[in-house]
N, C-alpha and C. Protein backbone atom coordinates (compact mmCIF):
# COMPACT_ATOMS: atom_id res chain seq x y z
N UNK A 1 154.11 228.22 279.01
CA UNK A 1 154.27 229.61 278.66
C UNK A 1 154.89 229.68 277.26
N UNK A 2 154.39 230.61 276.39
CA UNK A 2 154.68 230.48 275.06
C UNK A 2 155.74 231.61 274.86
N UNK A 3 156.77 232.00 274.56
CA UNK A 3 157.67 232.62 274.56
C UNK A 3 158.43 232.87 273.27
N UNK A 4 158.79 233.90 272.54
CA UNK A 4 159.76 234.25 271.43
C UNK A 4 160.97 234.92 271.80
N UNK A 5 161.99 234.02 271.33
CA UNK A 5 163.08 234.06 271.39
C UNK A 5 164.11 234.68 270.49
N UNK A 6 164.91 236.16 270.51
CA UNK A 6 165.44 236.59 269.63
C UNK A 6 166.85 237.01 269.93
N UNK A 7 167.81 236.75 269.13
CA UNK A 7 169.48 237.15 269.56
C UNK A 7 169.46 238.53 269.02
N UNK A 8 169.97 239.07 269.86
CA UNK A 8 169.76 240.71 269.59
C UNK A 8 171.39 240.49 269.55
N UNK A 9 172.69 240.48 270.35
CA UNK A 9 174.01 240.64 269.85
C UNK A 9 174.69 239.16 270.71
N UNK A 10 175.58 239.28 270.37
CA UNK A 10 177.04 238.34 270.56
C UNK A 10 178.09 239.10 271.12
N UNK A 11 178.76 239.09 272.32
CA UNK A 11 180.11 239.63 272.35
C UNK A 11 180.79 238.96 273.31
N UNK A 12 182.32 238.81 272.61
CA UNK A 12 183.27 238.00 273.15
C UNK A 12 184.05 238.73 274.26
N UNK A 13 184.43 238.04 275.37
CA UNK A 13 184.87 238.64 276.10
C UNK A 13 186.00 237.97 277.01
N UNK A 14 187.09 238.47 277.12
CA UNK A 14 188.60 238.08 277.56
C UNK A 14 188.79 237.49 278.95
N UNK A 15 189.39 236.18 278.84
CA UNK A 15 189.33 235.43 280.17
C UNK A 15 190.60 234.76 279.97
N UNK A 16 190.98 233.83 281.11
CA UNK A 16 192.26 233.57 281.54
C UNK A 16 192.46 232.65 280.57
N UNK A 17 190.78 231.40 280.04
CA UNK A 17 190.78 230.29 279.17
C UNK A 17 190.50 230.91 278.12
N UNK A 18 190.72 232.13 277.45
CA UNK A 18 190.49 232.39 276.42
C UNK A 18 189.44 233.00 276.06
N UNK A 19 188.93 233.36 275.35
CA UNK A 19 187.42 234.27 274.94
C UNK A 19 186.23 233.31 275.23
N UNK A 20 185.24 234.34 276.15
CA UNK A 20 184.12 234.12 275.79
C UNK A 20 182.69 234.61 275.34
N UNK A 21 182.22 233.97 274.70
CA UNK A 21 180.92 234.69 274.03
C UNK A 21 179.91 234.67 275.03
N UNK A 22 179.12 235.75 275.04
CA UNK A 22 178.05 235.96 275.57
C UNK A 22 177.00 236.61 274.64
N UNK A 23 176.25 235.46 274.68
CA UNK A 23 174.80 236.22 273.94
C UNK A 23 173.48 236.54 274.39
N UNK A 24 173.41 237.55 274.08
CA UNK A 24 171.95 238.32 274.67
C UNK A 24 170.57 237.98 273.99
N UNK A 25 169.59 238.33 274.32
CA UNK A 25 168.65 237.60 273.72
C UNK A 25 167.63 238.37 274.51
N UNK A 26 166.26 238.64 273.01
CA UNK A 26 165.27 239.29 274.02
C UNK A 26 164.08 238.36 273.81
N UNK A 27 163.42 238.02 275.00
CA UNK A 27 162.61 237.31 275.39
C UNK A 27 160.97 238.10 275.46
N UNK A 28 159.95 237.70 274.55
CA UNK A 28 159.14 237.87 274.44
C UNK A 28 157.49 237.31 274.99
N UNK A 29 157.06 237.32 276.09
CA UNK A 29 155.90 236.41 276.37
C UNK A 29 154.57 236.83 275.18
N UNK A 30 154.48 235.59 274.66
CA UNK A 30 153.99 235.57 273.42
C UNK A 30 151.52 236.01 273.58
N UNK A 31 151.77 235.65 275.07
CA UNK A 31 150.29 235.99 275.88
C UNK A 31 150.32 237.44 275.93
N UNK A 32 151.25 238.30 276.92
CA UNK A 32 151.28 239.34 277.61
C UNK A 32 152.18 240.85 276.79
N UNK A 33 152.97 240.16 275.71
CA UNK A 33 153.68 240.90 274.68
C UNK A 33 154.67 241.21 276.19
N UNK A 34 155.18 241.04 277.07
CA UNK A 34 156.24 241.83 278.12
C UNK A 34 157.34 241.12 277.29
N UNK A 35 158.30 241.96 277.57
CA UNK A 35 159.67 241.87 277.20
C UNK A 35 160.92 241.67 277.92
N UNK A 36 161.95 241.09 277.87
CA UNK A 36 163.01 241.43 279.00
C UNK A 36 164.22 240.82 278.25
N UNK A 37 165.56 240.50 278.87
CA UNK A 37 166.85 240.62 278.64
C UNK A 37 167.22 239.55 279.00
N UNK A 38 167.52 238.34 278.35
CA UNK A 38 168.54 237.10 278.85
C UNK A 38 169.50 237.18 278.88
N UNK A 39 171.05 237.15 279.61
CA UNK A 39 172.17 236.74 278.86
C UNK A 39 172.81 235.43 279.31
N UNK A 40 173.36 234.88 278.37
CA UNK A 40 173.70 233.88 278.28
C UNK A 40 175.27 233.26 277.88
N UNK A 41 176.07 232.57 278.80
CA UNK A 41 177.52 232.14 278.12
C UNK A 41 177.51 230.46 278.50
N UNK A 42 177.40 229.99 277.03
CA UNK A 42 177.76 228.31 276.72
C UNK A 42 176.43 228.18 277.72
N UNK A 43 176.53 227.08 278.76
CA UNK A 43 175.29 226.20 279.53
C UNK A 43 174.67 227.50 280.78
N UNK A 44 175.64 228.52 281.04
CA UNK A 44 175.43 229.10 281.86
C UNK A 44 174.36 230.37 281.54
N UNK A 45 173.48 230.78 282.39
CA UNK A 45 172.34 232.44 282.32
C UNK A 45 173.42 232.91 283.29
N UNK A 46 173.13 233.86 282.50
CA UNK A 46 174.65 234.97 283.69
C UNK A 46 173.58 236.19 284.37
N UNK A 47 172.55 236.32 283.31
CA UNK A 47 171.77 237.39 284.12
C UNK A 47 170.35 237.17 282.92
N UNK A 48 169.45 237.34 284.45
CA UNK A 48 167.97 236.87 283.58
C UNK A 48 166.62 237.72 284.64
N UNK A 49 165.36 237.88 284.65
CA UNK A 49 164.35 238.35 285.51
C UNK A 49 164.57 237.13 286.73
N UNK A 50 165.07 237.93 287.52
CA UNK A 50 164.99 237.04 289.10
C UNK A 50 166.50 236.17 289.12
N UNK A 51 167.15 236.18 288.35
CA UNK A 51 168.83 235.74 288.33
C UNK A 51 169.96 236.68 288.61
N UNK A 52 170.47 236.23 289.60
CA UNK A 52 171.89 236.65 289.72
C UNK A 52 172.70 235.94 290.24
N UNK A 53 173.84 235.82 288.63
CA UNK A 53 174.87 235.20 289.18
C UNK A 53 175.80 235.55 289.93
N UNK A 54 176.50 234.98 291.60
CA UNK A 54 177.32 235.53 292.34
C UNK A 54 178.95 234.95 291.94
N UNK A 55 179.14 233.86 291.34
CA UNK A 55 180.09 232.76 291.28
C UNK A 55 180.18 231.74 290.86
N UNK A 56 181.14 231.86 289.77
CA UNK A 56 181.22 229.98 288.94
C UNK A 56 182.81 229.53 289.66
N UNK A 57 182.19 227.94 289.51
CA UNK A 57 183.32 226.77 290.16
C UNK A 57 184.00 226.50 289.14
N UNK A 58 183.72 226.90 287.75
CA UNK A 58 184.32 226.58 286.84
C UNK A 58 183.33 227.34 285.23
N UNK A 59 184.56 227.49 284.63
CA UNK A 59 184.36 228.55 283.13
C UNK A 59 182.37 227.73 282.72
N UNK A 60 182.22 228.55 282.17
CA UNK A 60 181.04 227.64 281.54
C UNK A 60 181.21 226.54 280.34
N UNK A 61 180.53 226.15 280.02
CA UNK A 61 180.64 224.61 279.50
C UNK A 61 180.33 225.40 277.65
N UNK A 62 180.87 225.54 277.31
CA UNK A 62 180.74 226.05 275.55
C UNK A 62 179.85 225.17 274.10
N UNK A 63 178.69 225.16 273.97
CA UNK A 63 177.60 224.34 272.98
C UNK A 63 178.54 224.55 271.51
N UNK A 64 178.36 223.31 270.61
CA UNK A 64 179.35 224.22 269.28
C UNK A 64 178.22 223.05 268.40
C-alpha cells in the first residue's frame, strides 16, 4: 500500500516523567486519495483507523 505521510502538528503534553510529544500526522492512501488521522508518542500509535489505546505498562519509549 502506497501511502503519504504528513506532520500536520506536535504537542507536548504534561506527565509525571516529564513532557510528552505527540505528533499527529495525516495519512494519505496514495491509490484511493482517503485520508485519516495518526497520532503518535515516541514507539507508541495512541490513536489510528481501527486503534485504541486502553493502557500502557510503561511511558512510551522516545526516538531522538
Amino acid at each position: 500500500m502506497d501511502q503519504s505521510w504528513a506532520l500536520m502538528k506536535s504537542e507536548a503534553h504534561a506527565t509525571d516523567n516529564g513532557p510528552l510529544t505527540v505528533d499527529e500526522y495525516q495519512v494519505t492512501a496514495l491509490d484511493t486519495g482517503e485520508q485519516h488521522t495518526v497520532h503518535i508518542a515516541g514507539d507508541v500509535v495512541l490513536s489510528a483507523p481501527g486503534i485504541e489505546l486502553e493502557d500502557l505498562e510503561s511511558p512510551p519509549s522516545v526516538f531522538v
